[in-house]
N, C-alpha and C. Protein backbone atom coordinates (compact mmCIF):
# COMPACT_ATOMS: atom_id res chain seq x y z
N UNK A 1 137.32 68.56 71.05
CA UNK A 1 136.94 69.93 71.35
C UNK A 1 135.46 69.99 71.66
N UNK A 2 134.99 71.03 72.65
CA UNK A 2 133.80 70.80 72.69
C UNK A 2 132.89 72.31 72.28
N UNK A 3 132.18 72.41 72.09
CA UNK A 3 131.08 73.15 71.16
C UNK A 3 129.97 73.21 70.66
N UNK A 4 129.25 73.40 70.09
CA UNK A 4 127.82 73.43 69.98
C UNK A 4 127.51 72.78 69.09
N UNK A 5 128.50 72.86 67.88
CA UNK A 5 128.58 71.78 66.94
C UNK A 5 129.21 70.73 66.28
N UNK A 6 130.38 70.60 67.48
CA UNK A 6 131.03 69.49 67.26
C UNK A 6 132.21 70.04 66.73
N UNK A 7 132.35 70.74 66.16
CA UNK A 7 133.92 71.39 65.50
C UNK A 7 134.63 71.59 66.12
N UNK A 8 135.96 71.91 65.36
CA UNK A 8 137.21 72.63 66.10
C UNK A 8 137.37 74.12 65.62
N UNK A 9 137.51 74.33 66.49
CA UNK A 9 138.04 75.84 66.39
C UNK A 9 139.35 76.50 67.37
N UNK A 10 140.50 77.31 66.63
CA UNK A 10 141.11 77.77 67.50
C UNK A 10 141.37 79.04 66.92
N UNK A 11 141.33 80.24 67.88
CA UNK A 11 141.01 81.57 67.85
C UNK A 11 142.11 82.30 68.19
N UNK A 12 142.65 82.97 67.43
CA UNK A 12 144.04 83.43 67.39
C UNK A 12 143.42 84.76 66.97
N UNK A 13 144.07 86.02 67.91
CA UNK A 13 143.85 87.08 67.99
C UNK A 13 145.75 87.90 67.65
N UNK A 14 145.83 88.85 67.21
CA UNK A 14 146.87 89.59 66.64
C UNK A 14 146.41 90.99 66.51
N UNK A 15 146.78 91.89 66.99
CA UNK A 15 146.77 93.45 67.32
C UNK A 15 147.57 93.61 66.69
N UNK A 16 147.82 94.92 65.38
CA UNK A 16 149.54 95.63 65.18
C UNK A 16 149.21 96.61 65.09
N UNK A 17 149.65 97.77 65.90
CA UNK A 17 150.04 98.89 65.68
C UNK A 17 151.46 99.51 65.13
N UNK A 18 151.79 100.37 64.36
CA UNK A 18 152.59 100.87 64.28
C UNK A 18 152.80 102.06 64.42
N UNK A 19 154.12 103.05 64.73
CA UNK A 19 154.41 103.84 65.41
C UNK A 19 155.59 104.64 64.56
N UNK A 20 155.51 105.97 63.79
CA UNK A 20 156.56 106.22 63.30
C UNK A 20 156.91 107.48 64.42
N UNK A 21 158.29 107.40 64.51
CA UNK A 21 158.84 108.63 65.68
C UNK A 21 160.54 109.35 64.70
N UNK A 22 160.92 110.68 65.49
CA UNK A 22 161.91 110.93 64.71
C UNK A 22 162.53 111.10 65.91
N UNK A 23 163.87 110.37 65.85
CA UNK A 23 164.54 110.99 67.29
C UNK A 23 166.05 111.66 66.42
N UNK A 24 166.00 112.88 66.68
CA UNK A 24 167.46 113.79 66.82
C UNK A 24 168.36 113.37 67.23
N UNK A 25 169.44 113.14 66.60
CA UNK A 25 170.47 112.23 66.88
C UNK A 25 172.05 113.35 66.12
N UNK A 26 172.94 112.63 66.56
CA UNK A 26 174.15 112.87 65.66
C UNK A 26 174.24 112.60 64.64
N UNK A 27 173.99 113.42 63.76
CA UNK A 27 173.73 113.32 62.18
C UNK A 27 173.32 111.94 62.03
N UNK A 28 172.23 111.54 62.34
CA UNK A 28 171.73 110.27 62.46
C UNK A 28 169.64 110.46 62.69
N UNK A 29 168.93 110.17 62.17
CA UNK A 29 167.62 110.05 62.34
C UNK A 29 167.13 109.23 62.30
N UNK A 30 165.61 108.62 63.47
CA UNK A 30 164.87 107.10 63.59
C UNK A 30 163.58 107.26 63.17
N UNK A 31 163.32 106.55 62.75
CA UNK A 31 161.81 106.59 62.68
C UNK A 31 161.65 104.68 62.78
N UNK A 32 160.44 104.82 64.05
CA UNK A 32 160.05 103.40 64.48
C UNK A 32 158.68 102.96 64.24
N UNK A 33 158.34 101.89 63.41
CA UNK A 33 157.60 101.37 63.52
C UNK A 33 157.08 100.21 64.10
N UNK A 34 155.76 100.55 64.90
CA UNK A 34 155.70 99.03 66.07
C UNK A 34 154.23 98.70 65.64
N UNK A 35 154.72 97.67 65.86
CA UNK A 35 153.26 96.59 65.83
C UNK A 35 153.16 95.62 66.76
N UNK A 36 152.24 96.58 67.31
CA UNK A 36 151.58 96.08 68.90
C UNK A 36 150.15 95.95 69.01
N UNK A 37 149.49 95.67 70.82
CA UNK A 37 148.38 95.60 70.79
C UNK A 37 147.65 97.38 70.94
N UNK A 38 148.40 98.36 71.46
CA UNK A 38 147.78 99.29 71.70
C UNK A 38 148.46 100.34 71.24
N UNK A 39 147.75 101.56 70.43
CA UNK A 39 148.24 102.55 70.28
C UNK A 39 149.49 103.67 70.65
N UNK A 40 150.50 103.69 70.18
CA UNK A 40 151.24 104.22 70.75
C UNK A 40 152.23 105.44 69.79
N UNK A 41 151.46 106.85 69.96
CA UNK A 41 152.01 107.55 68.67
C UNK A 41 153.20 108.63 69.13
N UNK A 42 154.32 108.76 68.57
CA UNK A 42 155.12 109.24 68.99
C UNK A 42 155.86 110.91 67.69
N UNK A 43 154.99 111.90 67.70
CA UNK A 43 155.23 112.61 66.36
C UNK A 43 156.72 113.11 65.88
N UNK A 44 156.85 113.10 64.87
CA UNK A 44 158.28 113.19 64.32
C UNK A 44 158.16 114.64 63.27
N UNK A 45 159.00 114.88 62.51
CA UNK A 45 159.22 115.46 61.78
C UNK A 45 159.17 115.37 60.09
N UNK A 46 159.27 116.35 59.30
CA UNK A 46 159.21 115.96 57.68
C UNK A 46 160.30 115.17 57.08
N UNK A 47 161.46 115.57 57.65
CA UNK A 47 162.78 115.14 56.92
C UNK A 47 162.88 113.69 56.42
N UNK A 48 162.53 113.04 58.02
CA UNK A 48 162.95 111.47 58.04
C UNK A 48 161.42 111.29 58.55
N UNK A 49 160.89 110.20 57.61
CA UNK A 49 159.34 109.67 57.78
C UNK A 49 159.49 108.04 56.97
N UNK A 50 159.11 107.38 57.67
CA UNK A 50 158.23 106.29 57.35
C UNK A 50 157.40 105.71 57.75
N UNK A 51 155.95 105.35 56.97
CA UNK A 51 154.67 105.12 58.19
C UNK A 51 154.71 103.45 57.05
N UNK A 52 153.65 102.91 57.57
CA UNK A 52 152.65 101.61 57.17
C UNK A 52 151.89 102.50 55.71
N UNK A 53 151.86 101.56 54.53
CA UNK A 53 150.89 102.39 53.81
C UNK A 53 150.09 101.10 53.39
N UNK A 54 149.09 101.57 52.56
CA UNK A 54 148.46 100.01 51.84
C UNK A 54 148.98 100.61 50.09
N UNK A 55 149.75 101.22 49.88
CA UNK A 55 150.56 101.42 48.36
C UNK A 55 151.59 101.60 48.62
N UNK A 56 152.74 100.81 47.79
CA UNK A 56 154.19 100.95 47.78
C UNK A 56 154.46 102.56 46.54
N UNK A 57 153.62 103.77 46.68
CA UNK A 57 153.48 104.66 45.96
C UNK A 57 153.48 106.07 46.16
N UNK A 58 152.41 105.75 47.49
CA UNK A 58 152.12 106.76 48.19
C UNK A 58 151.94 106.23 49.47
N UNK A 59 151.55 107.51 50.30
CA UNK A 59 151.17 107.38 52.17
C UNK A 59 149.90 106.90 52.20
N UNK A 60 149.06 105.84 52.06
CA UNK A 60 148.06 105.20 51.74
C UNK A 60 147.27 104.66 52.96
N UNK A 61 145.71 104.89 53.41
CA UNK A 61 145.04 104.30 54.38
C UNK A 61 144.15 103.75 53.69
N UNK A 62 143.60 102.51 54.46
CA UNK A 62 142.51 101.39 54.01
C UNK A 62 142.66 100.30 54.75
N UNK A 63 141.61 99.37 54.22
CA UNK A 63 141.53 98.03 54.86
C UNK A 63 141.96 97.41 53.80
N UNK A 64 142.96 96.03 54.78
CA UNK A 64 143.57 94.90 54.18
C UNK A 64 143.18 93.96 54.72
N UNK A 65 142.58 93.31 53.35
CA UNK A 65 142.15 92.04 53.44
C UNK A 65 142.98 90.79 53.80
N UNK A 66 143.32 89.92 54.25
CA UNK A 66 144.06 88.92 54.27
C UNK A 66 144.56 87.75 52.97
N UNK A 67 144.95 87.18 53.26
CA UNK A 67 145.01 85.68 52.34
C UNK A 67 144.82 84.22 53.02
N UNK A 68 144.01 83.97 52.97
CA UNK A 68 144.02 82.63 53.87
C UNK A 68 144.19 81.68 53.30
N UNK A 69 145.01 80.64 53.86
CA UNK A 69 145.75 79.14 52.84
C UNK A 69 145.34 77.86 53.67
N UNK A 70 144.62 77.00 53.49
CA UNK A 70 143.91 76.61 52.13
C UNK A 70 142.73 77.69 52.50
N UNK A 71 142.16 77.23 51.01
CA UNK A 71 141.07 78.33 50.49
C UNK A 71 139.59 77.00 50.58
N UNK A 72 138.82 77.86 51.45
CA UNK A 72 137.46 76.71 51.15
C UNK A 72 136.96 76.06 52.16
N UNK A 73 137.54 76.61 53.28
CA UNK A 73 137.37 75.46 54.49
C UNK A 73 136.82 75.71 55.64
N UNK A 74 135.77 75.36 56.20
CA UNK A 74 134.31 75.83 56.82
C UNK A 74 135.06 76.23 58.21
N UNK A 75 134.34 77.42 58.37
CA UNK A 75 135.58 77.68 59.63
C UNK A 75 136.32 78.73 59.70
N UNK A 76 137.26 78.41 59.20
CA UNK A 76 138.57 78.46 59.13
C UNK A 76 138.74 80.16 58.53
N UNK A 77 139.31 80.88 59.22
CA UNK A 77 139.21 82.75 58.19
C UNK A 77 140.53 83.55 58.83
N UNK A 78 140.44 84.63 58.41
CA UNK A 78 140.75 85.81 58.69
C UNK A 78 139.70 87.13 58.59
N UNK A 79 140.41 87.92 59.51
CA UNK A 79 139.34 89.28 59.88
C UNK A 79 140.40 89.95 58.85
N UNK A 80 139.53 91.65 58.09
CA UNK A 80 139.77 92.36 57.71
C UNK A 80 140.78 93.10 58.27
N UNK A 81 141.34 93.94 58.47
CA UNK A 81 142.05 94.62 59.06
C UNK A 81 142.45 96.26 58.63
N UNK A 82 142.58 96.74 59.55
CA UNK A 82 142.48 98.31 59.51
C UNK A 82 143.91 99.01 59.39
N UNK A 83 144.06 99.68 58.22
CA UNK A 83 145.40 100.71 58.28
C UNK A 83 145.30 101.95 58.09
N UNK A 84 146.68 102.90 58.66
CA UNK A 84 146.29 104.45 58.17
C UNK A 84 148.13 104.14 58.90
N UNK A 85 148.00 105.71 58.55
CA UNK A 85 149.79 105.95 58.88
C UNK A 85 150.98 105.60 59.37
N UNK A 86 150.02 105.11 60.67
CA UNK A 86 150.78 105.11 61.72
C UNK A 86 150.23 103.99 62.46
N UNK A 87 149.06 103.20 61.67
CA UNK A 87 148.48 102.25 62.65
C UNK A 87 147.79 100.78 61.83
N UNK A 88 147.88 99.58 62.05
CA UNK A 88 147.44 98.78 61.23
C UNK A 88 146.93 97.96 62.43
N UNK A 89 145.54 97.63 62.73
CA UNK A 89 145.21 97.00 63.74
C UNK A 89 143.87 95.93 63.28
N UNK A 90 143.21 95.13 63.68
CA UNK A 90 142.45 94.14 63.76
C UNK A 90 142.97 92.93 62.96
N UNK A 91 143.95 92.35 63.05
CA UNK A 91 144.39 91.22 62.58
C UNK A 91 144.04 90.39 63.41
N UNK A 92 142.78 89.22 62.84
CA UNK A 92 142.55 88.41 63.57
C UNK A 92 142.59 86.70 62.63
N UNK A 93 142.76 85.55 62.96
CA UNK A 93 142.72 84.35 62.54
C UNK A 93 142.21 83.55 63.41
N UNK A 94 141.24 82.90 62.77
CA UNK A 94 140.45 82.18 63.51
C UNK A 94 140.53 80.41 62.42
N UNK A 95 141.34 79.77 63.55
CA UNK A 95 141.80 78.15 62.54
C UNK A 95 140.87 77.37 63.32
N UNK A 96 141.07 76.20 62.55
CA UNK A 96 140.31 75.11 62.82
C UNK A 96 141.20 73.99 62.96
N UNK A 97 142.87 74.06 62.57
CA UNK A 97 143.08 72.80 62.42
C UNK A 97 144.74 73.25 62.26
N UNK A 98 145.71 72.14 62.06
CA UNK A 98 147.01 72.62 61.86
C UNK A 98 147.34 72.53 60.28
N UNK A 99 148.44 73.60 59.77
CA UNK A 99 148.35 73.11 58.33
C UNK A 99 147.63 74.31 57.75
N UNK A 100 147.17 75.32 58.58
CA UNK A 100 146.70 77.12 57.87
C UNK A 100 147.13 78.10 58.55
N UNK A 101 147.40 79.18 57.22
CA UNK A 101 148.23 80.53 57.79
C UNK A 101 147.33 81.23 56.88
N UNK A 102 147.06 82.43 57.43
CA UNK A 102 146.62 83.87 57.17
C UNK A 102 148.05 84.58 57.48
N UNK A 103 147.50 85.94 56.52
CA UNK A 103 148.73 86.30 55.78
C UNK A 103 148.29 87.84 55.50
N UNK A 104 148.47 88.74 56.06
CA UNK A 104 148.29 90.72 55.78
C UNK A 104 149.40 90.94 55.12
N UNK A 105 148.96 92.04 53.92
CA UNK A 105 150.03 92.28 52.75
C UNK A 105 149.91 93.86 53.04
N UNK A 106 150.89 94.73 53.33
CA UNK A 106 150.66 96.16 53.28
C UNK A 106 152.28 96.43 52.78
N UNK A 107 152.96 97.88 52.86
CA UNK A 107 153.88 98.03 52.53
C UNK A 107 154.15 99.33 53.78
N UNK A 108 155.93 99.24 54.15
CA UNK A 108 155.83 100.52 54.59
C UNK A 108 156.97 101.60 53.38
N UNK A 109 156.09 102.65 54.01
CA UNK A 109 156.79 103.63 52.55
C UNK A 109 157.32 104.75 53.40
N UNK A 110 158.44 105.26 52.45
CA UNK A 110 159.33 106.11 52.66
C UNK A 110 159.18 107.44 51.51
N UNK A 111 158.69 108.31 52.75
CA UNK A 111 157.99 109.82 52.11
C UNK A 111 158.79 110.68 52.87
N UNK A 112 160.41 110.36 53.30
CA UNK A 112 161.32 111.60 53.81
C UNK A 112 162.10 112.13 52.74
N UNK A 113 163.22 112.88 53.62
CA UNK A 113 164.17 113.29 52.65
C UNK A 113 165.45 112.36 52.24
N UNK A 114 165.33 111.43 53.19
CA UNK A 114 166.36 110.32 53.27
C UNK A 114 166.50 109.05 52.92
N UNK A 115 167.84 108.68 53.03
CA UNK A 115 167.37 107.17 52.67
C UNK A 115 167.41 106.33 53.58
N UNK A 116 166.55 105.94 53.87
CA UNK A 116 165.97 104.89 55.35
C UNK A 116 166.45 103.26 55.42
N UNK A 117 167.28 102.77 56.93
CA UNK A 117 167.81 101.59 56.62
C UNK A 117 166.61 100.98 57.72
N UNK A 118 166.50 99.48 57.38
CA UNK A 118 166.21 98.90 58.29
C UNK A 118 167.05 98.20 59.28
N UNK A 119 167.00 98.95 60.55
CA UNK A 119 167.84 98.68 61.74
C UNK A 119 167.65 96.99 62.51
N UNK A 120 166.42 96.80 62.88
CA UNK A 120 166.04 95.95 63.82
C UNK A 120 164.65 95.66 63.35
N UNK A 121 164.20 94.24 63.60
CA UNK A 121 162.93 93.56 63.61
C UNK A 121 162.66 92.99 65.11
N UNK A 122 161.93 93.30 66.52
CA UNK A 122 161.52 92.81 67.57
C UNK A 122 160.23 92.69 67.50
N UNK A 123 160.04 90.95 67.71
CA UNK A 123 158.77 90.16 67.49
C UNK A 123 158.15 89.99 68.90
N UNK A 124 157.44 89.87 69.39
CA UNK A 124 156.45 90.04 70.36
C UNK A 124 156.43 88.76 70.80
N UNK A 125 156.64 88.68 72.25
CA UNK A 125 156.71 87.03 72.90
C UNK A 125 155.04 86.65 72.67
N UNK A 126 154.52 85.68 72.85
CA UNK A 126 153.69 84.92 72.62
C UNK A 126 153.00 84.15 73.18
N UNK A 127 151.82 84.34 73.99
CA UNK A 127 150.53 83.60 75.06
C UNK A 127 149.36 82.84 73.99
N UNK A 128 149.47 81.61 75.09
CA UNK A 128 148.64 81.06 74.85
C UNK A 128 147.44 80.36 75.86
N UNK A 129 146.26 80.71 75.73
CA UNK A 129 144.92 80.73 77.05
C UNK A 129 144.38 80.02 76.72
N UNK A 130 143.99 78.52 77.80
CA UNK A 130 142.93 77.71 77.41
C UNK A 130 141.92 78.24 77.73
N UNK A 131 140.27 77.40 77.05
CA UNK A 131 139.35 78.44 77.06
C UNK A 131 139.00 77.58 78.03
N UNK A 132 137.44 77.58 78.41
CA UNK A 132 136.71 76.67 79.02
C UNK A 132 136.28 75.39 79.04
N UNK A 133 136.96 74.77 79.79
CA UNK A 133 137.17 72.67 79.48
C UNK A 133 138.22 72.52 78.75
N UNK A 134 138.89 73.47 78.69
CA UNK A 134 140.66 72.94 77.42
C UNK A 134 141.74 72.71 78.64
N UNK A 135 142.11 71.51 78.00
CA UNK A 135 143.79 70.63 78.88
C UNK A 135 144.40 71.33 78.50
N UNK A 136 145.08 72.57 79.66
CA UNK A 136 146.27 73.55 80.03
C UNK A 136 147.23 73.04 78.97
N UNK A 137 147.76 71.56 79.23
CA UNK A 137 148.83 70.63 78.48
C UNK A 137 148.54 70.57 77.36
N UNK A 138 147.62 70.32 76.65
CA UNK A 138 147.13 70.09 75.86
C UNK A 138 147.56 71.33 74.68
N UNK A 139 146.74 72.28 75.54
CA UNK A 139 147.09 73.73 75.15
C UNK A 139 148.45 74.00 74.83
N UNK A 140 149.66 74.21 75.78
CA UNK A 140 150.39 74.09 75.67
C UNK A 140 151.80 73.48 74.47
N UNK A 141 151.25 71.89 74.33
CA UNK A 141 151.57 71.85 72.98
C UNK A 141 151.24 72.04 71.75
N UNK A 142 149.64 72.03 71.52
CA UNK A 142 149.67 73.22 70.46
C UNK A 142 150.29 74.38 70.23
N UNK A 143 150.56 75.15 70.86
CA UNK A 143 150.67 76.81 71.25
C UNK A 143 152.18 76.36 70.50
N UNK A 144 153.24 75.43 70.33
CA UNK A 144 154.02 75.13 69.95
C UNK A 144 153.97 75.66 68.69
N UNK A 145 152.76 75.21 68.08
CA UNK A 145 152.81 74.86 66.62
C UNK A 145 152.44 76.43 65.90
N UNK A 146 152.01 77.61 66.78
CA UNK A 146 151.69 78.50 66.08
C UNK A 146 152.33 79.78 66.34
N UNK A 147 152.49 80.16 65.26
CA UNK A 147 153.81 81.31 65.32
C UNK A 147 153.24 82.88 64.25
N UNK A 148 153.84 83.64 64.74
CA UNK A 148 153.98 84.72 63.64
C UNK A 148 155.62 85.29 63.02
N UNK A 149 155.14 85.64 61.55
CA UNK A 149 156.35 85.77 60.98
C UNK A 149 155.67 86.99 60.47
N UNK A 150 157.42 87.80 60.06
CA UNK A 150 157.15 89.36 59.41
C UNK A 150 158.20 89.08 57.61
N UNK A 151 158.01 89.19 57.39
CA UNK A 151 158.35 89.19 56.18
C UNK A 151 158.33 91.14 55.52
N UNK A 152 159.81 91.57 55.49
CA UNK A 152 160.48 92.85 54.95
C UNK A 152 160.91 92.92 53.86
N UNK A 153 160.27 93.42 53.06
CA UNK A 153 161.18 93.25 51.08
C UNK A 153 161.10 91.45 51.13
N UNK A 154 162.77 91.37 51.14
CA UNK A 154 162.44 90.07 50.68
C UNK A 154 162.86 88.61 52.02
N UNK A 155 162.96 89.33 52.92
CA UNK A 155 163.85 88.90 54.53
C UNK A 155 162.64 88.26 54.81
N UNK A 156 162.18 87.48 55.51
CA UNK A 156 161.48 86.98 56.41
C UNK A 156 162.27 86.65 57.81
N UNK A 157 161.31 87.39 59.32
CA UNK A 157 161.69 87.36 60.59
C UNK A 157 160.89 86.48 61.32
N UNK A 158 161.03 85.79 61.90
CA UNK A 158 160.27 84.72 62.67
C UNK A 158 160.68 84.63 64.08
N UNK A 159 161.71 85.59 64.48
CA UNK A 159 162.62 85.98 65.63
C UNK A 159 163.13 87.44 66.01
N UNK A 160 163.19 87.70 66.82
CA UNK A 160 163.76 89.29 66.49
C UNK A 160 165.46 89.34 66.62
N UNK A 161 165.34 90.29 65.57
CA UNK A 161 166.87 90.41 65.03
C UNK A 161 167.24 92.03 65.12
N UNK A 162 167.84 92.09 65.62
CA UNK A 162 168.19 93.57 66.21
C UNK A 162 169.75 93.99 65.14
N UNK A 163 170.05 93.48 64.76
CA UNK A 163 171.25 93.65 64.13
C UNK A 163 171.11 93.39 62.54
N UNK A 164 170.45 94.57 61.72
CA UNK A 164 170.14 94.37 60.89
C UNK A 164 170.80 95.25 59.93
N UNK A 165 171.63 94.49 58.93
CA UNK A 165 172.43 95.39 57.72
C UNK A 165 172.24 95.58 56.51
N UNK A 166 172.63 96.91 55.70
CA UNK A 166 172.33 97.03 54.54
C UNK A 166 171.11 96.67 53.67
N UNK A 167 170.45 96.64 54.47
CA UNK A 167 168.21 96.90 54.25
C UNK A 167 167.80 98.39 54.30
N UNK A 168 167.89 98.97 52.93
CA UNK A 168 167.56 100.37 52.49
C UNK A 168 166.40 99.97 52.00
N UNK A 169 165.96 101.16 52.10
CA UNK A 169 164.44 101.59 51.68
C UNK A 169 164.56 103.55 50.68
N UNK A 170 164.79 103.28 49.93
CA UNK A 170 165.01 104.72 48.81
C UNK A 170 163.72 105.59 49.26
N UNK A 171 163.91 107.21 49.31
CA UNK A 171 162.98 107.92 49.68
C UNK A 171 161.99 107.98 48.53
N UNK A 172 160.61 108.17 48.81
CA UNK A 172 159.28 107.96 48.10
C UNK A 172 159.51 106.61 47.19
N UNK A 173 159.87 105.74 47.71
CA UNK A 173 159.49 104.18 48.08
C UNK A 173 158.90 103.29 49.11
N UNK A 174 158.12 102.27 48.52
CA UNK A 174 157.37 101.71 49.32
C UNK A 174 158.26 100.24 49.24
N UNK A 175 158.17 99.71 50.61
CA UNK A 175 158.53 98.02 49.84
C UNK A 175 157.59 97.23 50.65
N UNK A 176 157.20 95.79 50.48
CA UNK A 176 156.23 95.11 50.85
C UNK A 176 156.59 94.77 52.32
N UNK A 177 155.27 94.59 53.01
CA UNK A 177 155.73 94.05 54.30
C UNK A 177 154.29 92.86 54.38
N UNK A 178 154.96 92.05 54.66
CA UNK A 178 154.12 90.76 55.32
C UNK A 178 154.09 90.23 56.84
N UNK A 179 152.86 90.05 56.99
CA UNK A 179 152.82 89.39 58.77
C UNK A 179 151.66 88.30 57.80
N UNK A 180 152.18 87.29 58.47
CA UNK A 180 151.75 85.45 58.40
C UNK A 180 151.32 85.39 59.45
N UNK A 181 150.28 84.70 60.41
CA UNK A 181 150.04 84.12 61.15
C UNK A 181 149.60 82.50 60.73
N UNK A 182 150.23 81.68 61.41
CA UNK A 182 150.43 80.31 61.03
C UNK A 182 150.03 79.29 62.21
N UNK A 183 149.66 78.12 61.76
CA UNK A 183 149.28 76.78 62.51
C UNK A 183 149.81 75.61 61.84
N UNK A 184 151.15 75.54 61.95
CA UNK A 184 151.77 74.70 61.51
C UNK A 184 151.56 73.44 60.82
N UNK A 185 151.32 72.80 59.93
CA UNK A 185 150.95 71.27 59.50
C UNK A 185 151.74 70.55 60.66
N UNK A 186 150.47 69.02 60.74
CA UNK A 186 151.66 68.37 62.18
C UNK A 186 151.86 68.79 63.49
N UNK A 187 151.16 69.90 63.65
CA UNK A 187 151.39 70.26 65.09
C UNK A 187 149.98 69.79 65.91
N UNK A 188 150.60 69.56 67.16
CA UNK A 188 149.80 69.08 68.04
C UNK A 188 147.87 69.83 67.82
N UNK A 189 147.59 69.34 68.42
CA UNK A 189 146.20 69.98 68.74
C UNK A 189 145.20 70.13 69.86
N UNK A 190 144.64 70.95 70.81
CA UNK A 190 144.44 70.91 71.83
C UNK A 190 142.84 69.94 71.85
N UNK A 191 142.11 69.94 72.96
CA UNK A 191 141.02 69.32 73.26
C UNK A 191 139.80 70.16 73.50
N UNK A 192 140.04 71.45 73.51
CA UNK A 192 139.32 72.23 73.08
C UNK A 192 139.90 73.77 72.72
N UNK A 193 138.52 75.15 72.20
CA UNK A 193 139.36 76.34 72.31
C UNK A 193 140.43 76.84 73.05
N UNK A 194 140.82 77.79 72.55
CA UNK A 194 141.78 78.74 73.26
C UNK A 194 142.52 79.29 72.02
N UNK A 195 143.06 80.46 73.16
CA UNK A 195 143.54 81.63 72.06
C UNK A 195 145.20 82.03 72.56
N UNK A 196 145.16 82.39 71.09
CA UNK A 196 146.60 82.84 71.53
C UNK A 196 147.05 84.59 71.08
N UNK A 197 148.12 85.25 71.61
CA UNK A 197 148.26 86.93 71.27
C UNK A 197 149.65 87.00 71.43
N UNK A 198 150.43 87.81 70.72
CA UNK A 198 151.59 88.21 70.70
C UNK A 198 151.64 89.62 71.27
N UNK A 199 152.88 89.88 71.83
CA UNK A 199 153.26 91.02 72.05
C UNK A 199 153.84 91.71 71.10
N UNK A 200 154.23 93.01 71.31
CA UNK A 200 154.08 94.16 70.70
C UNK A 200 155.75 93.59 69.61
N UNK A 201 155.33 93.76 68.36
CA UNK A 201 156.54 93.34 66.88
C UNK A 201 157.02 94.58 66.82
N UNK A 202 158.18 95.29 66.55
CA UNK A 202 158.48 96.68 66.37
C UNK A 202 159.97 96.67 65.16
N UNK A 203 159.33 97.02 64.13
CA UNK A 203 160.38 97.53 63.06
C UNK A 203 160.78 98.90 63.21
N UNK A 204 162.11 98.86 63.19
CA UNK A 204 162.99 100.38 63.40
C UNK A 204 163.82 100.73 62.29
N UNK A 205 163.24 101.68 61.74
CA UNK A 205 164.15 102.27 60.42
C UNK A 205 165.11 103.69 60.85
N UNK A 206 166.25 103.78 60.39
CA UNK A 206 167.21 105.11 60.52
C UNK A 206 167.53 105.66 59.40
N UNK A 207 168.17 106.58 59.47
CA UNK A 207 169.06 107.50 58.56
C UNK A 207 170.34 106.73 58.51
N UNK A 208 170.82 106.00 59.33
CA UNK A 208 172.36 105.10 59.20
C UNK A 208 172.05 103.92 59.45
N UNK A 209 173.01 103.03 58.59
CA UNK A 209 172.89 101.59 58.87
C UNK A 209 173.57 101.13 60.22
């Protein structure tokens, strides 16, 4: 890799927004949450609500800190990241090597009148850009090695799954939600920077399973 000081670095960028909406249905109600790169708010109603919170308690805004694995290693981080209702954005990871995942812990909570299923998990396809002097190929098989996963209660998605059963969420409950961003141990490694971004992840909760 080349650089100013000889290191490696690879710069992995992650946007999530989320999006709660209510669509009127046949005795049936949605509320969607997406996590994407850009804002996208769609207003709903009181009945049926679920947003992003940072408390499995209440409707909660703040910054979430990450977890980064291993711990100690020059380089190597996660960015803070920003939440409020309807929106959780600056998730960034910045690796050095294969073999580390950063990891955002928030919850989404259920402040309707209902009891909310989880319908569908759609994960965001996935680019990867060499930077300046990086082997395309090179690139390429790294980009292999790094992935994002969502982790719901206790499910982990690493794919999107649209056909999702009997995943309730009880009204004025929160349950945990996790997004991992990962660099696999063992995976290739390029010859210099480059970054990679996912497209838009979108969890969809209803009134029916």
């Amino acid at each position: 890799m080349r650089n100013n000081n000889g290191s490696k670095y690879f710069i992995l960028v992650a946007l999530l927004v989320s999006v709660a909406a209510l669509t009127l249905g046949f005795a049936a109600f949605e509320s969607t949450l997406t996590i994407k790169s850009s804002a996208d708010v769609n207003p709903g109603g009181n009945n049926f609500k679920v947003d992003f919170s940072t408390s499995n308690t209440s409707t909660a805004s703040g910054s979430v800190t990450p977890t980064v694995n291993p711990t100690g290693v020059t380089g190597f981080s996660g960015s803070a990241a920003t939440l409020n209702a309807t929106t959780i954005s600056g998730l960034k990871a910045t690796f050095t090597a294969p073999g580390q995942s950063v990891k955002y812990s928030f919850y989404a909570y259920n402040s309707g009148e209902f009891l909310a299923y989880l319908n569908s998990v759609n994960i965001g396809a996935k680019t990867c850009t060499a930077g300046t002097g990086t082997t395309a190929s090179y690139v390429a098989s790294a980009c292999n090695g790094i992935s994002i996963s969502v982790k719901v209660g206790s499910q982990t998605y690493d794919a999107s799954n649209t056909n999702i059963s009997s995943h309730t969420l009880a009204k004025n409950t929160g349950e945990a939600v996790e997004v991992t961003i990962a660099y696999a141990a063992g995976s290739a490694e390029a010859d210099g920077d480059f970054t990679v971004s996912f497209g838009d992840t979108i969890l969809t909760y209803g009134s029916a399973d």
